[in-house]
ModelCIF file with pLDDT and N, C-alpha, C, O atoms, coordinates in Angstrom:
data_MODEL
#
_entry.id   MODEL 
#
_entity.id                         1 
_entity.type                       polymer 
_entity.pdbx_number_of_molecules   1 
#
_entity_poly.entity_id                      1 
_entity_poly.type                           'polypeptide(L)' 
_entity_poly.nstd_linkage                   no 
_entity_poly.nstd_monomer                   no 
_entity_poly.pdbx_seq_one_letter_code       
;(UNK)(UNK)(UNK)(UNK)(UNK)(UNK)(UNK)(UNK)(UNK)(UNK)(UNK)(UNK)(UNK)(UNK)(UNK)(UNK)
(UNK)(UNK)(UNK)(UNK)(UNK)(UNK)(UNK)(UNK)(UNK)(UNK)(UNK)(UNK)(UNK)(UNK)(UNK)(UNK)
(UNK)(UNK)(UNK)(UNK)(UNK)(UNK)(UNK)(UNK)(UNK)(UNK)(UNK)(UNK)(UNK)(UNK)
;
_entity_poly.pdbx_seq_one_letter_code_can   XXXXXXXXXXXXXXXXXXXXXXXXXXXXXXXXXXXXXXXXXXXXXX 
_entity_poly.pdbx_strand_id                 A 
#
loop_
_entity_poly_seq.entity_id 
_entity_poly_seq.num 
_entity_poly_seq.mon_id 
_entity_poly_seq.hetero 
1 1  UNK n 
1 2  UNK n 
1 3  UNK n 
1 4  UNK n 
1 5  UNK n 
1 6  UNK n 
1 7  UNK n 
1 8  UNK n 
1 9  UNK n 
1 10 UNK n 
1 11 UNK n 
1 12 UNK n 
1 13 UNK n 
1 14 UNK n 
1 15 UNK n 
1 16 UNK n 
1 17 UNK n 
1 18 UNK n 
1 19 UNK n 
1 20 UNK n 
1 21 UNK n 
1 22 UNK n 
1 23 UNK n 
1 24 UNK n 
1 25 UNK n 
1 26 UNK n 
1 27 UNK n 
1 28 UNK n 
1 29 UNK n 
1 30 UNK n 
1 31 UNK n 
1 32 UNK n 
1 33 UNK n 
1 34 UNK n 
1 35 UNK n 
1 36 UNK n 
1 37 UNK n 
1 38 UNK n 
1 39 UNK n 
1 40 UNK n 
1 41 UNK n 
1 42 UNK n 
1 43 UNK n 
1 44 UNK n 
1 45 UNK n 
1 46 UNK n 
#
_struct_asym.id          A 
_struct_asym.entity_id   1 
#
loop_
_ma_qa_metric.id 
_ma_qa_metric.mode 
_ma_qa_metric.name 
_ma_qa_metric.software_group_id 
_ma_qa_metric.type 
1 global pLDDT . pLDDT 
2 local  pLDDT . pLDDT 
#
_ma_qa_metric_global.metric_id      1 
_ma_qa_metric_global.metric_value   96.61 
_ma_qa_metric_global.model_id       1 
_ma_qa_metric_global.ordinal_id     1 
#
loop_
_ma_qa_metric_local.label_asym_id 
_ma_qa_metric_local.label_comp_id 
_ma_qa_metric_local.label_seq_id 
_ma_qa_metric_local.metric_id 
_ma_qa_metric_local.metric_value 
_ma_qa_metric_local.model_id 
_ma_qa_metric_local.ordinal_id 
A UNK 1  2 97.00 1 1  
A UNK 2  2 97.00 1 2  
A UNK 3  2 98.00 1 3  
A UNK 4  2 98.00 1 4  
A UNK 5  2 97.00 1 5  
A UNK 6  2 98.00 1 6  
A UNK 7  2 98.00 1 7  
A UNK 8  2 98.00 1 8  
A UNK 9  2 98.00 1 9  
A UNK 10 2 98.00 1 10 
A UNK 11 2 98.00 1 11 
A UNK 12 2 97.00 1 12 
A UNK 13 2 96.00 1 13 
A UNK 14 2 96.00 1 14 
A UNK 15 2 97.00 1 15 
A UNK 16 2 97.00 1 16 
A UNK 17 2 98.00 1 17 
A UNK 18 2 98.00 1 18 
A UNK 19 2 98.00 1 19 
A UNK 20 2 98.00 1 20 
A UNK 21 2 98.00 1 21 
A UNK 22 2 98.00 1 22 
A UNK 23 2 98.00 1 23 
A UNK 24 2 98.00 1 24 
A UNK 25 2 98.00 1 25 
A UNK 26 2 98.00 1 26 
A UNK 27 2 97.00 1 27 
A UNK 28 2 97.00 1 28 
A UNK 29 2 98.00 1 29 
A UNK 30 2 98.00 1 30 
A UNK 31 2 98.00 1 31 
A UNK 32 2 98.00 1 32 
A UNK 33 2 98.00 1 33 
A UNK 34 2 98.00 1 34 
A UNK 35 2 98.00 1 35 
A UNK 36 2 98.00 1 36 
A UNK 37 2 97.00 1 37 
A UNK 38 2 96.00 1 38 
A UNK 39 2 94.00 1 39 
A UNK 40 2 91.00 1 40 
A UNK 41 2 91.00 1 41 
A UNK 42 2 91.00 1 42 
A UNK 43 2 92.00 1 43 
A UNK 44 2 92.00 1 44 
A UNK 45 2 91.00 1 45 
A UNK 46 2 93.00 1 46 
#
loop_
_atom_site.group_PDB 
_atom_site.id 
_atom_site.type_symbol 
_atom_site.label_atom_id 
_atom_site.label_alt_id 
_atom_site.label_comp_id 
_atom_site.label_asym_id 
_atom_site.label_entity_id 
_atom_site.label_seq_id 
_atom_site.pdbx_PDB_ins_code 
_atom_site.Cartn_x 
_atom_site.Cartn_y 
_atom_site.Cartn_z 
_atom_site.occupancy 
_atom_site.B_iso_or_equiv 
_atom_site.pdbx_formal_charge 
_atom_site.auth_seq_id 
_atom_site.auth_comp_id 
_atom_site.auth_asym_id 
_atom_site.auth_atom_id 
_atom_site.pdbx_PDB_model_num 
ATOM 1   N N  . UNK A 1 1  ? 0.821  -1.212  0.000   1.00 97.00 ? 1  UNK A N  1 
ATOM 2   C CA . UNK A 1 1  ? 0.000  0.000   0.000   1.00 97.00 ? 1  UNK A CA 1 
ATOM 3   C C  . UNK A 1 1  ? 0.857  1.265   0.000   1.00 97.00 ? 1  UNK A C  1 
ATOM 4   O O  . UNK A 1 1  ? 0.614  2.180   -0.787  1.00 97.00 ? 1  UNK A O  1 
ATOM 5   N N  . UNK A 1 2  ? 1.815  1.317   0.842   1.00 97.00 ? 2  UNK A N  1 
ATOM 6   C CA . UNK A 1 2  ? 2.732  2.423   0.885   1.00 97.00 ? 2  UNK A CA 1 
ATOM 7   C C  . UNK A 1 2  ? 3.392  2.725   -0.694  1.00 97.00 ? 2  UNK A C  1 
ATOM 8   O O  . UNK A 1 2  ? 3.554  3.920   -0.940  1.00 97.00 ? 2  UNK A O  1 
ATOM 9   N N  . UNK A 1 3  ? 3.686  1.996   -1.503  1.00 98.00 ? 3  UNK A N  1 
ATOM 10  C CA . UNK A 1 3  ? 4.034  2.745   -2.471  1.00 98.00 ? 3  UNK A CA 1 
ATOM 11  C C  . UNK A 1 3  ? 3.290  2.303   -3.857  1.00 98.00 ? 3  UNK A C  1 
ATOM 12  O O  . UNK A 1 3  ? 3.915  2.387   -4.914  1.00 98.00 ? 3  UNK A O  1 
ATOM 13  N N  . UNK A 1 4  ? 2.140  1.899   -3.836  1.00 98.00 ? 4  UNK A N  1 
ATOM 14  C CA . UNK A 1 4  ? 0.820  1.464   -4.543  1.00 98.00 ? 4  UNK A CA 1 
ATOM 15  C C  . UNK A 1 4  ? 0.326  3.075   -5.701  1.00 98.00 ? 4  UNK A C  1 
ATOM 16  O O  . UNK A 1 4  ? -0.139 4.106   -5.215  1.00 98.00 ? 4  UNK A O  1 
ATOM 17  N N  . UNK A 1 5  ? 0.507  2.937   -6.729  1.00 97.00 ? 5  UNK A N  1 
ATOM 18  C CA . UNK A 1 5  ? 0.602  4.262   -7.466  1.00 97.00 ? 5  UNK A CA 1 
ATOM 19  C C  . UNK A 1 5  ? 1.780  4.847   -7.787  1.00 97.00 ? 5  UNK A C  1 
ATOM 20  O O  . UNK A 1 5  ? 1.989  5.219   -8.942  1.00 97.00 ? 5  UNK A O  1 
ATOM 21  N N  . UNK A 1 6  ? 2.777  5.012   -6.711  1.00 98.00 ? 6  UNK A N  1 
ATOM 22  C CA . UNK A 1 6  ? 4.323  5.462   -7.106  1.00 98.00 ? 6  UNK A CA 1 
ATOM 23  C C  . UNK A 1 6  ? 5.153  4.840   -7.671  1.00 98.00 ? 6  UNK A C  1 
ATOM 24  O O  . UNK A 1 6  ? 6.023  5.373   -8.360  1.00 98.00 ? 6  UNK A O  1 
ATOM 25  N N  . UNK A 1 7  ? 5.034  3.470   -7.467  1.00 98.00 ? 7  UNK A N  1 
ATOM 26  C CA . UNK A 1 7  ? 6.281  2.358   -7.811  1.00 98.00 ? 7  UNK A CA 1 
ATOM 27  C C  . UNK A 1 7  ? 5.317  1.414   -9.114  1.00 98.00 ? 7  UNK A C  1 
ATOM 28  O O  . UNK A 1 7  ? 4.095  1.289   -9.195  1.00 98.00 ? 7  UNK A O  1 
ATOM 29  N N  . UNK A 1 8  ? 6.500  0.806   -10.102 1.00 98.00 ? 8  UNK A N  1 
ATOM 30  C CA . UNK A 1 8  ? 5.971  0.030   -10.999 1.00 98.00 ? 8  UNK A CA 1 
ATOM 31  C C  . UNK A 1 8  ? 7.215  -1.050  -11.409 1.00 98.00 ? 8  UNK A C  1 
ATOM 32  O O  . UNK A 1 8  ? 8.284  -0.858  -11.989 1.00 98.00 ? 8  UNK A O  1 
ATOM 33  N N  . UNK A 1 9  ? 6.652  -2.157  -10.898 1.00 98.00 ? 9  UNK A N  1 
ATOM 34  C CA . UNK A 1 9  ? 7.635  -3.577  -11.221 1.00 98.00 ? 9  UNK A CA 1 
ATOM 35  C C  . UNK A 1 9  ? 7.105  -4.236  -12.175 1.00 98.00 ? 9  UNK A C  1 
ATOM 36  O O  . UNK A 1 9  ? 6.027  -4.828  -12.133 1.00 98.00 ? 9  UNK A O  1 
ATOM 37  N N  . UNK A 1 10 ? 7.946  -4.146  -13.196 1.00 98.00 ? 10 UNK A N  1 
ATOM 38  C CA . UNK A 1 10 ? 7.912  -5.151  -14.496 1.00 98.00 ? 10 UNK A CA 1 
ATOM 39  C C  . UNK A 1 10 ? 9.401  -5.993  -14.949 1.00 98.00 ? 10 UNK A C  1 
ATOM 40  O O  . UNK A 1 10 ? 10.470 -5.467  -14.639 1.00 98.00 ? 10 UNK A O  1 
ATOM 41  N N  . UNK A 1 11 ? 9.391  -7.222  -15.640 1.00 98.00 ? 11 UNK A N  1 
ATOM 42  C CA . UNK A 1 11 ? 10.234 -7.936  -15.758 1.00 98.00 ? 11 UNK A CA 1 
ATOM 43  C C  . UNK A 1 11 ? 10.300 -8.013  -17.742 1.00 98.00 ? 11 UNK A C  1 
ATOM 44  O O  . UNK A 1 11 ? 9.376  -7.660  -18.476 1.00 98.00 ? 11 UNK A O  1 
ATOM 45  N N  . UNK A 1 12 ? 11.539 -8.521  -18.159 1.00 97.00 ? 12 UNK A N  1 
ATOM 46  C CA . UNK A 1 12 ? 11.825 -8.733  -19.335 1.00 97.00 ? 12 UNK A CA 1 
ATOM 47  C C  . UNK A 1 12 ? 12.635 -10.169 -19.424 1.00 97.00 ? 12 UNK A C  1 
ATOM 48  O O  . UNK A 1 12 ? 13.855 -10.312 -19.513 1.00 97.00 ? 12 UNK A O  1 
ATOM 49  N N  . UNK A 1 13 ? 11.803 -11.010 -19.385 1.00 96.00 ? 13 UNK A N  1 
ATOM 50  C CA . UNK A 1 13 ? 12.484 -12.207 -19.719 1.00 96.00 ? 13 UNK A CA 1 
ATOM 51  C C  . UNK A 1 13 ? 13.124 -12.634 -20.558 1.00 96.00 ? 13 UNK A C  1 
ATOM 52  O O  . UNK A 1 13 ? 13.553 -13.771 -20.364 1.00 96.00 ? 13 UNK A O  1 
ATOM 53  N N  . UNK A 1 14 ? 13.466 -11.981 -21.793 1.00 96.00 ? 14 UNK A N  1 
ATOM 54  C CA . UNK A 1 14 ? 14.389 -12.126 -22.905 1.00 96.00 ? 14 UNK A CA 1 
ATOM 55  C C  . UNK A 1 14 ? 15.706 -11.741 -22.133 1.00 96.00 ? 14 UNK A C  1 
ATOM 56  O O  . UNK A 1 14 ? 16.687 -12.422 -22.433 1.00 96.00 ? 14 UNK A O  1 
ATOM 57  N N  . UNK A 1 15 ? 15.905 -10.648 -21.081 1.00 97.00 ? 15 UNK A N  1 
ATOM 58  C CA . UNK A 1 15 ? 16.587 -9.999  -20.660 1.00 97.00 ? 15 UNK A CA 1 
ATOM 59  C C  . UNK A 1 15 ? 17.104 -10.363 -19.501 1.00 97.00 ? 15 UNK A C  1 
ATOM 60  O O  . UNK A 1 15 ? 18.015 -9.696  -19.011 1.00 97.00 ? 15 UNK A O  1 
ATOM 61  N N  . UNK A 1 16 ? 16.473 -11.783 -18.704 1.00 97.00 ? 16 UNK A N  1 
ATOM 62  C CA . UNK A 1 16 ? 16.195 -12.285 -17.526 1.00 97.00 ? 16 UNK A CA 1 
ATOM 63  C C  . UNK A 1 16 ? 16.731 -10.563 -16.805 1.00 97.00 ? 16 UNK A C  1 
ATOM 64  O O  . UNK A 1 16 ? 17.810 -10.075 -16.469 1.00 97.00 ? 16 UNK A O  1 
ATOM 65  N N  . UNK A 1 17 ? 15.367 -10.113 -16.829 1.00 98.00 ? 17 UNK A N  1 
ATOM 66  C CA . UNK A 1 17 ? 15.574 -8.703  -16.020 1.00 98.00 ? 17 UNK A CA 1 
ATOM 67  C C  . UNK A 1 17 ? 14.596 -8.047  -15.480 1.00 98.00 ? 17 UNK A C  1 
ATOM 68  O O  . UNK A 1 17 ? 13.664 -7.668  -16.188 1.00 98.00 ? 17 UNK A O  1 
ATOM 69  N N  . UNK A 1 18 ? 14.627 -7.780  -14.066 1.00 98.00 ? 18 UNK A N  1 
ATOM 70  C CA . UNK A 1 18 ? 13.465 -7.306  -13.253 1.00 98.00 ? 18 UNK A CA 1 
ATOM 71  C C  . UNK A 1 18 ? 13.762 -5.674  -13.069 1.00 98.00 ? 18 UNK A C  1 
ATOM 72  O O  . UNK A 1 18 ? 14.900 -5.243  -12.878 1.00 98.00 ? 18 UNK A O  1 
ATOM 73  N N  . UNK A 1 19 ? 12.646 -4.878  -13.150 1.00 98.00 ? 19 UNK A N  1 
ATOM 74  C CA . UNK A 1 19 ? 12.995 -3.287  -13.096 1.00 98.00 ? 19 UNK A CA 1 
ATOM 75  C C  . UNK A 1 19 ? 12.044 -3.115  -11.998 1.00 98.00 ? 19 UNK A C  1 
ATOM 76  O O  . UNK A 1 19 ? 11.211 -3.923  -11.588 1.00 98.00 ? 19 UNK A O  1 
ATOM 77  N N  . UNK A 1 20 ? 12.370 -1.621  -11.483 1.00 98.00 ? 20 UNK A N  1 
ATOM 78  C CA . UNK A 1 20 ? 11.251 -1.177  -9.724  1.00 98.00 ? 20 UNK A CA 1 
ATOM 79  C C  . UNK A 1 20 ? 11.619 0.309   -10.757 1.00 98.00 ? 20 UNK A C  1 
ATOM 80  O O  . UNK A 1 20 ? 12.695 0.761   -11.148 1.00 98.00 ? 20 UNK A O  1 
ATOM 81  N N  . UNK A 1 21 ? 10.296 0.739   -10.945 1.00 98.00 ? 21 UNK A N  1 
ATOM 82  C CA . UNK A 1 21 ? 10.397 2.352   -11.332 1.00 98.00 ? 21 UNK A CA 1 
ATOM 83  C C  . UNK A 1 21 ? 9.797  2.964   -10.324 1.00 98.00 ? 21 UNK A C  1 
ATOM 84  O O  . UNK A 1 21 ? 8.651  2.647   -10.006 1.00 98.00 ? 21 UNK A O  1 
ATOM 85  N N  . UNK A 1 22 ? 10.337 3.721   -9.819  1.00 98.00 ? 22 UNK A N  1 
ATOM 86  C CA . UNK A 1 22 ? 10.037 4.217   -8.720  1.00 98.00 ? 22 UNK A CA 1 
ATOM 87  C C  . UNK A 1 22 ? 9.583  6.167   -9.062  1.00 98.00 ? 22 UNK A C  1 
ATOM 88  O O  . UNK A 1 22 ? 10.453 6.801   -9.659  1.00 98.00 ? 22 UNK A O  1 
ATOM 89  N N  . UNK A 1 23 ? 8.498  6.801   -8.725  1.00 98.00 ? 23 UNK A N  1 
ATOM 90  C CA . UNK A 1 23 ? 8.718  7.500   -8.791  1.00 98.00 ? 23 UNK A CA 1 
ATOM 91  C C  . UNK A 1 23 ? 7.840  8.649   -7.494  1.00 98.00 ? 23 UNK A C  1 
ATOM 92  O O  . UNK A 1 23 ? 7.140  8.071   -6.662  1.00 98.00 ? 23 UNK A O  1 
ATOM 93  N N  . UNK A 1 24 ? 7.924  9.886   -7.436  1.00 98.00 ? 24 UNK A N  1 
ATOM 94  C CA . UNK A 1 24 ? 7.584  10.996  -6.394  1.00 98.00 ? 24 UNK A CA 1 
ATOM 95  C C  . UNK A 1 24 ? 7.937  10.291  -5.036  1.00 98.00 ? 24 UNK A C  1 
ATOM 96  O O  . UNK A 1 24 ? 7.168  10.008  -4.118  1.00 98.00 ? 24 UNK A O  1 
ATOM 97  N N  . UNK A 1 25 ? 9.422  10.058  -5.146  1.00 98.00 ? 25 UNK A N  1 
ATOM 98  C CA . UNK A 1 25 ? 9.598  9.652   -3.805  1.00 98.00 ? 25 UNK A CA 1 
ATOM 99  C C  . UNK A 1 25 ? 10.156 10.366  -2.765  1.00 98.00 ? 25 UNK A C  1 
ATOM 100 O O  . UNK A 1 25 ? 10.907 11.340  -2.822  1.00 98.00 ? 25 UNK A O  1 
ATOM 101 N N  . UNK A 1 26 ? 9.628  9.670   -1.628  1.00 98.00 ? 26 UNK A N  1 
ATOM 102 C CA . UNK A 1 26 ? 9.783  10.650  -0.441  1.00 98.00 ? 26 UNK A CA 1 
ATOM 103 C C  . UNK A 1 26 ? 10.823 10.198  0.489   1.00 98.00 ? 26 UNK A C  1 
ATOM 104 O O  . UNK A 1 26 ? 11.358 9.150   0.127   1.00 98.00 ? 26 UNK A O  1 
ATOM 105 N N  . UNK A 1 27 ? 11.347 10.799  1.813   1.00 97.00 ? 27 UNK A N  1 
ATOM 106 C CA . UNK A 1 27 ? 11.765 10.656  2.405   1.00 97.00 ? 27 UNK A CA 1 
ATOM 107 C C  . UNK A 1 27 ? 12.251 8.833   2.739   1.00 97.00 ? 27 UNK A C  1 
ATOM 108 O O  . UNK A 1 27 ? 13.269 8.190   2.481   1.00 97.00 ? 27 UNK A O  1 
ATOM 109 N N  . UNK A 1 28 ? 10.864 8.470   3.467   1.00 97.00 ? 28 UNK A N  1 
ATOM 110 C CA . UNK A 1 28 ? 10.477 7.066   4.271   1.00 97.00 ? 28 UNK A CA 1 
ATOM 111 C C  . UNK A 1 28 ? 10.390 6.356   3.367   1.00 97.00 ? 28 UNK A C  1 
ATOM 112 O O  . UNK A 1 28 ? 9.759  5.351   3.692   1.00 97.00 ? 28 UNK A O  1 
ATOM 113 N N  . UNK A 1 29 ? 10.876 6.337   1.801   1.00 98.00 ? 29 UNK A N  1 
ATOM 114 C CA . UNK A 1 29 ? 11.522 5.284   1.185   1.00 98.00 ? 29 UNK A CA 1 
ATOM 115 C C  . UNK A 1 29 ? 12.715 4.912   0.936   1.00 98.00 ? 29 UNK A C  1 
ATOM 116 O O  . UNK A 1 29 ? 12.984 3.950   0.217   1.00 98.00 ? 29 UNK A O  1 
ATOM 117 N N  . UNK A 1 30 ? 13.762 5.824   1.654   1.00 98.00 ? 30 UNK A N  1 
ATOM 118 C CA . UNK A 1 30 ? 15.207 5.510   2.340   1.00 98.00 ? 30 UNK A CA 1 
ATOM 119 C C  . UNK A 1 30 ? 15.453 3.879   2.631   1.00 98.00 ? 30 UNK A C  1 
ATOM 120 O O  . UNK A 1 30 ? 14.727 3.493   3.547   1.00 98.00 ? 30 UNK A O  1 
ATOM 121 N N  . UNK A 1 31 ? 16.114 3.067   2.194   1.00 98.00 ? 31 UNK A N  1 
ATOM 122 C CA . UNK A 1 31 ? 15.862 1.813   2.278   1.00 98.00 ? 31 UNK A CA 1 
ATOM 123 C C  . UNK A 1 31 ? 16.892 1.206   1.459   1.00 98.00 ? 31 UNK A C  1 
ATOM 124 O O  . UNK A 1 31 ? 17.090 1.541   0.292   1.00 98.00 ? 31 UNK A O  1 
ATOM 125 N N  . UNK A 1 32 ? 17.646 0.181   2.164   1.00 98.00 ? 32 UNK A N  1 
ATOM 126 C CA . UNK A 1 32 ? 18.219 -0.674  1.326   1.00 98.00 ? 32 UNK A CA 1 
ATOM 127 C C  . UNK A 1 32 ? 17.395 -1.642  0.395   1.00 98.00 ? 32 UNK A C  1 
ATOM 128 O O  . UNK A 1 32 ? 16.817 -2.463  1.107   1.00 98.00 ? 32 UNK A O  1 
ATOM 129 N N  . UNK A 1 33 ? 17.109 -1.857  -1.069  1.00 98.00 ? 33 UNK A N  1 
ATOM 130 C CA . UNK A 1 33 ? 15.902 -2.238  -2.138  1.00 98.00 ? 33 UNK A CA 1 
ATOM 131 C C  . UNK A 1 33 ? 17.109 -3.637  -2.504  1.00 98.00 ? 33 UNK A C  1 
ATOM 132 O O  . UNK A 1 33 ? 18.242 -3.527  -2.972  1.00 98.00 ? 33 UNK A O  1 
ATOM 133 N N  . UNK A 1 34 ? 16.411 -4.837  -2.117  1.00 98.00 ? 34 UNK A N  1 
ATOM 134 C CA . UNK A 1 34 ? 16.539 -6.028  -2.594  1.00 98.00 ? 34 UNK A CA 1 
ATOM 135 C C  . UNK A 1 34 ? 15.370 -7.061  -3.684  1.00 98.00 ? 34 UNK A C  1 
ATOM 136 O O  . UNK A 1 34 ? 14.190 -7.376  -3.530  1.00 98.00 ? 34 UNK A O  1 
ATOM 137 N N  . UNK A 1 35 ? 16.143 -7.285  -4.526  1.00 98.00 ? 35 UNK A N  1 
ATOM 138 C CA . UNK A 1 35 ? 15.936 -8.608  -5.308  1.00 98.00 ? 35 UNK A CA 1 
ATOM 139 C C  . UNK A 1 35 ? 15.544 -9.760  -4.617  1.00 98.00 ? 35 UNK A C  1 
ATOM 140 O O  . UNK A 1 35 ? 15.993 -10.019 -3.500  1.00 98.00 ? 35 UNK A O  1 
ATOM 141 N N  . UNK A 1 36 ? 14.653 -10.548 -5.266  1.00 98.00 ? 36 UNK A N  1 
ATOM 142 C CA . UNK A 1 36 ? 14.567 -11.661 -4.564  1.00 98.00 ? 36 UNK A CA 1 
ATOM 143 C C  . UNK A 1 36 ? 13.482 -12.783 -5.625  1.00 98.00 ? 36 UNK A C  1 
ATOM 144 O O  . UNK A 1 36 ? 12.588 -12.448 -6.402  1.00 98.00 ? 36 UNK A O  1 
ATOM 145 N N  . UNK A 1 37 ? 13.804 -13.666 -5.404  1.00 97.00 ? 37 UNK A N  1 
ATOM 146 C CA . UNK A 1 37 ? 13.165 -14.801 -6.184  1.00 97.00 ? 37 UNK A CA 1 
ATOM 147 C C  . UNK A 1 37 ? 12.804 -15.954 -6.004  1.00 97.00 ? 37 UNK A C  1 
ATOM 148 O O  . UNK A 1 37 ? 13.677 -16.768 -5.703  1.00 97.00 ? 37 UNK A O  1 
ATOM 149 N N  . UNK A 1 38 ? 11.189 -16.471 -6.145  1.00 96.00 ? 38 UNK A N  1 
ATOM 150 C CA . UNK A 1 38 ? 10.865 -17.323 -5.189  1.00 96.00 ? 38 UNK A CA 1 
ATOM 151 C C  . UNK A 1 38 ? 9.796  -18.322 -6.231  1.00 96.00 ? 38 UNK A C  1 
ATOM 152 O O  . UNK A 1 38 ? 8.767  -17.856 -6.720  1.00 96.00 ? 38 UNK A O  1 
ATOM 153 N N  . UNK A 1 39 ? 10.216 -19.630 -6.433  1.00 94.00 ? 39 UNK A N  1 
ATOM 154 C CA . UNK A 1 39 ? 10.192 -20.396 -7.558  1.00 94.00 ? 39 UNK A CA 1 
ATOM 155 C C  . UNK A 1 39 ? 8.379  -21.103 -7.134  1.00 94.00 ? 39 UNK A C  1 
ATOM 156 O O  . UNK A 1 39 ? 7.570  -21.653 -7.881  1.00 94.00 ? 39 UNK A O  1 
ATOM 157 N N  . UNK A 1 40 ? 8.308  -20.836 -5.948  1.00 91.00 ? 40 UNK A N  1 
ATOM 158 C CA . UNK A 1 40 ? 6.703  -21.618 -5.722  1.00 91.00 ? 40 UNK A CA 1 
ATOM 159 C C  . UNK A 1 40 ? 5.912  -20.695 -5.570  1.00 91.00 ? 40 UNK A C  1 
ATOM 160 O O  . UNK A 1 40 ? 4.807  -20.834 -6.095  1.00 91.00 ? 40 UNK A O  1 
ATOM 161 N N  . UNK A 1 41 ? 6.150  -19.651 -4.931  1.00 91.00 ? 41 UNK A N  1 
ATOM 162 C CA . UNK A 1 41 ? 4.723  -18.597 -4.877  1.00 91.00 ? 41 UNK A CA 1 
ATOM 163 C C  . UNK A 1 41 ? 4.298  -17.932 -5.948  1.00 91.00 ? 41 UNK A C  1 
ATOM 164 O O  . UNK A 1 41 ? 5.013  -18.058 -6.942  1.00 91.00 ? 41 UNK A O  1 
ATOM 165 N N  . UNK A 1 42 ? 3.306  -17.230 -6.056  1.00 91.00 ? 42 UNK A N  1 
ATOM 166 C CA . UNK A 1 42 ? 2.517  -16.207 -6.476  1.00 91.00 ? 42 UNK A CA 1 
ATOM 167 C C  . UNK A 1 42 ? 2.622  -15.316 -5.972  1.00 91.00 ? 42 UNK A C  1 
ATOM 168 O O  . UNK A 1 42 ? 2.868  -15.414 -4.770  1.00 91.00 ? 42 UNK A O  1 
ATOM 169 N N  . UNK A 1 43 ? 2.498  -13.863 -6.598  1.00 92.00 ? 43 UNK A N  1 
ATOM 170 C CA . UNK A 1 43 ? 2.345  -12.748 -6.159  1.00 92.00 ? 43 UNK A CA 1 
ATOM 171 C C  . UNK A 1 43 ? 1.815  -12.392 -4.573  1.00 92.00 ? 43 UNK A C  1 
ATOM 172 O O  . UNK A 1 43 ? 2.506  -12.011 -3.628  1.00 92.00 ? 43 UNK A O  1 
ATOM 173 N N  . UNK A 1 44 ? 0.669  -12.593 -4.605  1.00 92.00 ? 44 UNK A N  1 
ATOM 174 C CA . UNK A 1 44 ? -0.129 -12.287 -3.418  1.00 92.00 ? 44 UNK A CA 1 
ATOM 175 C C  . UNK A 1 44 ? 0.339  -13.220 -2.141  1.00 92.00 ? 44 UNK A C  1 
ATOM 176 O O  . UNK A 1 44 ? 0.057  -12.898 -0.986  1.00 92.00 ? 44 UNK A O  1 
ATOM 177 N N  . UNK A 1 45 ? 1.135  -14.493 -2.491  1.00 91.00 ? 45 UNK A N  1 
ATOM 178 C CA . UNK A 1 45 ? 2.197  -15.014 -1.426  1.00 91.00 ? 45 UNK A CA 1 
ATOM 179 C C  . UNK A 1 45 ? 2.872  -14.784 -1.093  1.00 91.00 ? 45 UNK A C  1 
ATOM 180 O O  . UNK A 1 45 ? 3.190  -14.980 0.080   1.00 91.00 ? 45 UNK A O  1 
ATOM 181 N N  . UNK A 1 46 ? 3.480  -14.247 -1.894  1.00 93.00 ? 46 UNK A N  1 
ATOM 182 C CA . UNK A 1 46 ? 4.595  -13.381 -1.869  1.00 93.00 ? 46 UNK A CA 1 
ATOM 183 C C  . UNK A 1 46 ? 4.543  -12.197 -1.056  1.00 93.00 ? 46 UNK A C  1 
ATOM 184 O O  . UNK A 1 46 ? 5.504  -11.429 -1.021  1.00 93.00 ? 46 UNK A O  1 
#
């Protein structure tokens, strides 16, 4: 929810490549931003 509208994650699998567009960001998204990949879940398990 916190960044729902600001942020946009899409992937390019030709590219095996995941992008985070991030944008009007504020302060309290100061944050070390990790990758991660998880071969059984779904989204919403995730």
């Amino acid at each position: 929810d916190a960044v729902k509208g600001r942020f946009t994650i899409s992937r390019d699998n030709g590219k095996r490549t995941v992008l985070l567009r991030m944008n009007s960001l504020k302060p309290e998204d100061t944050a070390v931003y990790y990758c991660a990949a998880s071969r059984d879940s779904g989204v919403i398990t995730i």
